[in-house]
C-alpha atoms as a PDB file:
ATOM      1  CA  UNK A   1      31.925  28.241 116.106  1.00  0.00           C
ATOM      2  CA  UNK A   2      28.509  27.418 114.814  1.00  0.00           C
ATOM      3  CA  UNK A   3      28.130  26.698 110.998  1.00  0.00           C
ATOM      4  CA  UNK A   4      24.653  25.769 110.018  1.00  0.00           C
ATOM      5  CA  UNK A   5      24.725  23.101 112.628  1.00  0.00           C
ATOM      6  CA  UNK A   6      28.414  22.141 112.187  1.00  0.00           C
ATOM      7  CA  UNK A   7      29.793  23.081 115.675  1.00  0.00           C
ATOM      8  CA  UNK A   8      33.817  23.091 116.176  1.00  0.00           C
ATOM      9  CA  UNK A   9      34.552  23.447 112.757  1.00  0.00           C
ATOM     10  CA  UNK A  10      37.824  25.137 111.401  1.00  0.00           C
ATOM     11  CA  UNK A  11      37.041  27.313 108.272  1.00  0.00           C
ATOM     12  CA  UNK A  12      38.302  30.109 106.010  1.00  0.00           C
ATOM     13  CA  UNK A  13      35.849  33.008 105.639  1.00  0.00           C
ATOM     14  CA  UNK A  14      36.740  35.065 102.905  1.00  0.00           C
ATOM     15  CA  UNK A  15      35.923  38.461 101.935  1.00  0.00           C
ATOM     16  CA  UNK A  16      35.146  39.492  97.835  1.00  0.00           C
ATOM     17  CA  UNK A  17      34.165  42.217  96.188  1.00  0.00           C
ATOM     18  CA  UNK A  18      30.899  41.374  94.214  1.00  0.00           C
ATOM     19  CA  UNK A  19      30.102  42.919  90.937  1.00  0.00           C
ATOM     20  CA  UNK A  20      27.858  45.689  92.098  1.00  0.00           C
ATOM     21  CA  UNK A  21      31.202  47.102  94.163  1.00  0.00           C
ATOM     22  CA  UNK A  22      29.534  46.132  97.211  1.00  0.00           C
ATOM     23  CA  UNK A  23      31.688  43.305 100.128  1.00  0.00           C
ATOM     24  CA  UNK A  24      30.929  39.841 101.347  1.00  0.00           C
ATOM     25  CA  UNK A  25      31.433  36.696 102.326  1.00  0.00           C
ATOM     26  CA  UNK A  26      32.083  34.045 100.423  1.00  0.00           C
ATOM     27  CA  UNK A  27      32.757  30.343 101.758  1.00  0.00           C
ATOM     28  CA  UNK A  28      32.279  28.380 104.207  1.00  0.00           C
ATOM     29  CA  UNK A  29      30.287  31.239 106.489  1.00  0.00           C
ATOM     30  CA  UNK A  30      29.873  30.575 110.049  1.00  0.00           C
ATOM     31  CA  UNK A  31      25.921  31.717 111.174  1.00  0.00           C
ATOM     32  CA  UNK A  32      27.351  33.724 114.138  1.00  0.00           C
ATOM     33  CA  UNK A  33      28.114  36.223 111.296  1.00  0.00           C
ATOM     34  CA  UNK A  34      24.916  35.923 109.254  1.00  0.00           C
ATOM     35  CA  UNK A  35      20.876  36.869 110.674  1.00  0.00           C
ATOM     36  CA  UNK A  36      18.105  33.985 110.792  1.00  0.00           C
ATOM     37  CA  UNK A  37      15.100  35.617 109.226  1.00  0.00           C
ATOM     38  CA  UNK A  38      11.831  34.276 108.039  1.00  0.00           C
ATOM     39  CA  UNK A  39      12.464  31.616 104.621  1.00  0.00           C
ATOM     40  CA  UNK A  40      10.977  33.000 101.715  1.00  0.00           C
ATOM     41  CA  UNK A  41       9.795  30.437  99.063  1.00  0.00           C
ATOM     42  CA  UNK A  42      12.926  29.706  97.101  1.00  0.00           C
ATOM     43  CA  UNK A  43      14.932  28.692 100.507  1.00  0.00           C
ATOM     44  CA  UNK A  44      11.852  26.694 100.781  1.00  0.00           C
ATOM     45  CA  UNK A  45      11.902  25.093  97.483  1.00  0.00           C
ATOM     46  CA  UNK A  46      15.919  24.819  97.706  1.00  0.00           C
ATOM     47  CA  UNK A  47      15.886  23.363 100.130  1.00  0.00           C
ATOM     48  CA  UNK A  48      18.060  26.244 102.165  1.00  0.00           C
ATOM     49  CA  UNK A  49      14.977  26.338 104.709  1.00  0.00           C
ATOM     50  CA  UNK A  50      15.229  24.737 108.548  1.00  0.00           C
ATOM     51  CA  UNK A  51      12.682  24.677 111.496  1.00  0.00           C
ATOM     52  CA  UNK A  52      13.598  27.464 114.126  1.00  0.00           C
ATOM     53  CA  UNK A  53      13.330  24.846 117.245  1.00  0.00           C
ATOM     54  CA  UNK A  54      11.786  27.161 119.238  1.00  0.00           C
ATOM     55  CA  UNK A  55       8.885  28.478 117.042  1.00  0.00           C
ATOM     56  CA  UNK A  56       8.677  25.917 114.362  1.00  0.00           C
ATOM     57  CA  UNK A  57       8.567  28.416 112.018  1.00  0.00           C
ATOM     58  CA  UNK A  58      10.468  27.783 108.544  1.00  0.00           C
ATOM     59  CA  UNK A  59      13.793  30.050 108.450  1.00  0.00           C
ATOM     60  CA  UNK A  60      16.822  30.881 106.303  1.00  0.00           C
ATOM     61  CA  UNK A  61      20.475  32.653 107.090  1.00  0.00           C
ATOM     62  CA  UNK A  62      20.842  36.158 105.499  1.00  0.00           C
ATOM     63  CA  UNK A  63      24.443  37.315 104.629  1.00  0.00           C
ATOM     64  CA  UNK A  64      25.401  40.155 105.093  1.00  0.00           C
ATOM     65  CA  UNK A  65      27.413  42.787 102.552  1.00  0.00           C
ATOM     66  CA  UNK A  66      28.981  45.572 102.833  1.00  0.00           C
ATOM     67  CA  UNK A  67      30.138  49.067 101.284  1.00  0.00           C
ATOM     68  CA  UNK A  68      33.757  48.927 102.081  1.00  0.00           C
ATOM     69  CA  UNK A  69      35.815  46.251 102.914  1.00  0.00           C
ATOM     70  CA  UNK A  70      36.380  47.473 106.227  1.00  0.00           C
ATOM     71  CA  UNK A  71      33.028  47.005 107.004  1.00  0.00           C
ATOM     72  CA  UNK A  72      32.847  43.218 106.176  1.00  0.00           C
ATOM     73  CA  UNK A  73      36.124  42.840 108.122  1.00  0.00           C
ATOM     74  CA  UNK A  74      34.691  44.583 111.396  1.00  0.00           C
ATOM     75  CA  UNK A  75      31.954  42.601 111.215  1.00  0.00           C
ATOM     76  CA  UNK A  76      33.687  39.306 110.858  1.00  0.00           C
ATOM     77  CA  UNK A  77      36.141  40.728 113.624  1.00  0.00           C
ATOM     78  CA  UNK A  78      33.540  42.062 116.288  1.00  0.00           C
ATOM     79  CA  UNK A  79      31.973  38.166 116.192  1.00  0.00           C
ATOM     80  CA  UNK A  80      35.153  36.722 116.473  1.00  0.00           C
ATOM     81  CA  UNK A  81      36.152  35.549 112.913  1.00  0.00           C
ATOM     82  CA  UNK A  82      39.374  36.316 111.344  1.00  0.00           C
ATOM     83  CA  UNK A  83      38.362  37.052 107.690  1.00  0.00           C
ATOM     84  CA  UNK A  84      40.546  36.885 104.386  1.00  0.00           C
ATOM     85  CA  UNK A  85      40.910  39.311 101.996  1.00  0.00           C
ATOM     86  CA  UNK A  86      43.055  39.179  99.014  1.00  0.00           C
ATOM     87  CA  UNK A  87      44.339  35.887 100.622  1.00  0.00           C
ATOM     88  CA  UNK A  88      45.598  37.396 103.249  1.00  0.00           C
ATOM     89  CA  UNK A  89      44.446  37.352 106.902  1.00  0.00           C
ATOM     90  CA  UNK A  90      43.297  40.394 108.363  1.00  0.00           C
END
């Protein structure tokens, strides 16, 4: 597992419900889960930014979220994670 350049590591990936009713992750999020887009200014500016080593281009991780927690656990699931949700593993 692959976590923005941490390979091997053990973590917890957790699943909340943000305010807006909508699911996510919250924690220590592995990039296998997440999508490497273009970095807008403020992952410039803090510092959240990298050079894609292929293209040199500045980029960022994108979480994803979710309408139902189902969705966030499939997602999690279907790239090998085994999420939490309401501390419990799913």
């Amino acid at each position: 597992m692959s976590m923005l350049g941490i390979s091997g590591a053990n973590v917890s990936l957790h699943i909340i419900e943000f305010p807006s009713g909508r699911f996510g992750y919250v924690g220590s999020i592995p990039t296998g889960i997440c999508e490497q887009v273009p970095a807008d200014r403020a992952a410039i500016l803090g510092q959240r930014a990298f050079s894609d080593p292929e293209t040199g281009c500045s980029m960022m991780w994108t979480f994803p979220n979710f309408e139902t927690v189902e969705g966030a656990i499939a997602h999690a699931k279907d790239r090998g994670h085994s999420p939490m949700w309401k501390n419990e593993a799913q």
